[in-house]
Structures are given as structure tokens and as C-alpha cells.
C-alpha atoms as a PDB file:
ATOM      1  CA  UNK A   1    -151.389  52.236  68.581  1.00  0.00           C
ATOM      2  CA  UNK A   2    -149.114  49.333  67.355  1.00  0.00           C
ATOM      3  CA  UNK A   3    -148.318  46.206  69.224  1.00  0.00           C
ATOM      4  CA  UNK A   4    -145.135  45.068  69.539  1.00  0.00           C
ATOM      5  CA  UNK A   5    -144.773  41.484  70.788  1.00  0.00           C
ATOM      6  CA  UNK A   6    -141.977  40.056  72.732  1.00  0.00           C
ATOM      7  CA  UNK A   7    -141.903  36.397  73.658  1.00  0.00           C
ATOM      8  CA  UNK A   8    -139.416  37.093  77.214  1.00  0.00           C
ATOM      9  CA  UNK A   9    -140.450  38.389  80.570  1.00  0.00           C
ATOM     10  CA  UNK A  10    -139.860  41.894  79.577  1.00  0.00           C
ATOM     11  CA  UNK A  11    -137.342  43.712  77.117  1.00  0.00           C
ATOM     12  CA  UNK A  12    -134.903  46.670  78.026  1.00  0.00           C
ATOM     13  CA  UNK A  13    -136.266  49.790  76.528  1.00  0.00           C
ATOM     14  CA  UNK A  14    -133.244  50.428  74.097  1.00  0.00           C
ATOM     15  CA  UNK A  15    -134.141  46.739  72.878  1.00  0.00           C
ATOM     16  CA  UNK A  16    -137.637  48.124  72.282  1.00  0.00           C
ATOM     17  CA  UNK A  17    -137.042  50.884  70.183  1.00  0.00           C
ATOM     18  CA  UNK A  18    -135.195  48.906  67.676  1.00  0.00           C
ATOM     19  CA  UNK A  19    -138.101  46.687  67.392  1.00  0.00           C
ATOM     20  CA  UNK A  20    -140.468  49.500  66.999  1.00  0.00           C
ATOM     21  CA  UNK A  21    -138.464  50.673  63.994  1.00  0.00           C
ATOM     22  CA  UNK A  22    -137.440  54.141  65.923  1.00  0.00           C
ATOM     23  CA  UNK A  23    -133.700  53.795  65.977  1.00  0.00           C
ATOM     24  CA  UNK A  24    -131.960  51.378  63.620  1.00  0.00           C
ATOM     25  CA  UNK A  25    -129.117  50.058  65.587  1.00  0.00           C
ATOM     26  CA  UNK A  26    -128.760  49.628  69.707  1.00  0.00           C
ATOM     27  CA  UNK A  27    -126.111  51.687  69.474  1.00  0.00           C
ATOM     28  CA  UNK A  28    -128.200  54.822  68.754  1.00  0.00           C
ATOM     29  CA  UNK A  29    -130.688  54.313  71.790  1.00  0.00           C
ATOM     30  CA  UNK A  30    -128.477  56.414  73.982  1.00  0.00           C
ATOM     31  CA  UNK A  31    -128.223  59.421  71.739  1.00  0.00           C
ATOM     32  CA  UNK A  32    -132.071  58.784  70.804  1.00  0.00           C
ATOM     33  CA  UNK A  33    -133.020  58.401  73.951  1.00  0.00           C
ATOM     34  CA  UNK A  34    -131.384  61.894  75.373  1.00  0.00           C
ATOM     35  CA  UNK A  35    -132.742  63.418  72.270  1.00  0.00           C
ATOM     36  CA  UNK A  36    -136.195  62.252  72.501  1.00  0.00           C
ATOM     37  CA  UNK A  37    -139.256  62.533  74.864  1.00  0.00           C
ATOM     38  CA  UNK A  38    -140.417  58.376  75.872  1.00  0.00           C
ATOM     39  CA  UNK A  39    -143.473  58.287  78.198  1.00  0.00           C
ATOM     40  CA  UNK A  40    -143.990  54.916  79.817  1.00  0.00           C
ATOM     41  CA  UNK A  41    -147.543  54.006  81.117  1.00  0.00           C
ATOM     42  CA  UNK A  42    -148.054  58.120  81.457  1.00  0.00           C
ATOM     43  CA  UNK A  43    -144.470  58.965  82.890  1.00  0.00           C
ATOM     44  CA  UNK A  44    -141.329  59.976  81.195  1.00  0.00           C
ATOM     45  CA  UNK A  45    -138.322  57.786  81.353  1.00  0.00           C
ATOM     46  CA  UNK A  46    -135.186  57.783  79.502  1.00  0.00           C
ATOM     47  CA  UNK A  47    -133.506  55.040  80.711  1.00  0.00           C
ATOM     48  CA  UNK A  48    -132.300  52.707  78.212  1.00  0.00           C
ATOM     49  CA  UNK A  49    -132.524  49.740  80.752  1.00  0.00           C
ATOM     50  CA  UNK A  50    -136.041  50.431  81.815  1.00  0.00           C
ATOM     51  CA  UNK A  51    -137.703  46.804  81.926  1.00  0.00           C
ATOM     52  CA  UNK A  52    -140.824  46.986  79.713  1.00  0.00           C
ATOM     53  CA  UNK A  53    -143.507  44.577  80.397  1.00  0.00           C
ATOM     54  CA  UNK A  54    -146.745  42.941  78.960  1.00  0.00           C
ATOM     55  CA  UNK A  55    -148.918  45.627  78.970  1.00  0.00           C
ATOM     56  CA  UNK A  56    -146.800  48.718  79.149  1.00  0.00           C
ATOM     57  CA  UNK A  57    -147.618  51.334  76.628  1.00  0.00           C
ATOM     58  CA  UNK A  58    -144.769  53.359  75.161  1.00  0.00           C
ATOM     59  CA  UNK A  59    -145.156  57.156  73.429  1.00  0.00           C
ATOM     60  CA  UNK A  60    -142.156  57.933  71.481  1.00  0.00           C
ATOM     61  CA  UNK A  61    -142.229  61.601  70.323  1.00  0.00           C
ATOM     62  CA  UNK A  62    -141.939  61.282  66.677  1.00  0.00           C
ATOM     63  CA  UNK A  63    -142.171  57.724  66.395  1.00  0.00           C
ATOM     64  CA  UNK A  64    -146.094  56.916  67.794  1.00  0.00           C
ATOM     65  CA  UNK A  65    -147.550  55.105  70.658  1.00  0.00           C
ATOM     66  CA  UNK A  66    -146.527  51.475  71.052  1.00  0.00           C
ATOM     67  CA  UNK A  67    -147.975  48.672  73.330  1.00  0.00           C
ATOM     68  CA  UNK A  68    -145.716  45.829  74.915  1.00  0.00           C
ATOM     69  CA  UNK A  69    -147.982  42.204  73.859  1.00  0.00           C
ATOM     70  CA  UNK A  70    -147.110  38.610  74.283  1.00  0.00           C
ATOM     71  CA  UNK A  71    -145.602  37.044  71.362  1.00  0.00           C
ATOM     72  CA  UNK A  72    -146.873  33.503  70.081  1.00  0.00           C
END
């Protein structure tokens, strides 16, 4: 599982994927994100908007299982 750190509140989850290194640009988080199963804390979700907290784990079919941490 990988950590990725964000130093806001939360981050949208099309935000997040870039930083994860899944999708290269925003622009392909709404293709991606129809394309691809995303599991948030155990449930799937698709939304691109989705708030993603401290402490939310993300599973990206394809891409691994990601954890939301605090940045420094």
C-alpha cells in the first residue's frame, strides 16, 4: 500500500489519481474513471469529485491500493 500525502483538507478524487501516477493528465480522470473499478474505504465510487480525506484508502484496479496521509 503506498501513501500519498496531501497537505489540504481533502483532495477531489480525479486530483488523486494524478498524484498516484494512474492517469497522467486531469483531463483523463473522466474516461479513467468510467473505465476503471475505484473502491473507497471498501465501496465503489466513480465520482471524480469524491472528497478524499486523511485516512481514506483508495483501490484502483490496475493501479494498486493507495492511502490518503498528511503531508509535512
Amino acid at each position: 500500500m503506498k501513501e500519498i500525502e496531501i497537505r489540504t483538507e481533502y483532495i477531489a478524487l480525479g486530483q488523486f489519481l494524478k498524484l498516484a501516477d494512474c492517469i497522467s493528465t486531469g483531463g483523463q480522470a473522466k474516461f479513467f474513471l468510467q473505465e476503471t473499478a475505484i473502491h473507497i474505504n471498501g465501496e465503489a465510487d466513480n465520482r471524480r469529485g469524491r472528497k478524499l480525506y486523511v485516512g481514506d484508502k483508495v483501490e484502483v484496479e490496475g493501479c494498486g491500493t493507495f492511502v490518503v496521509a498528511a503531508g509535512k
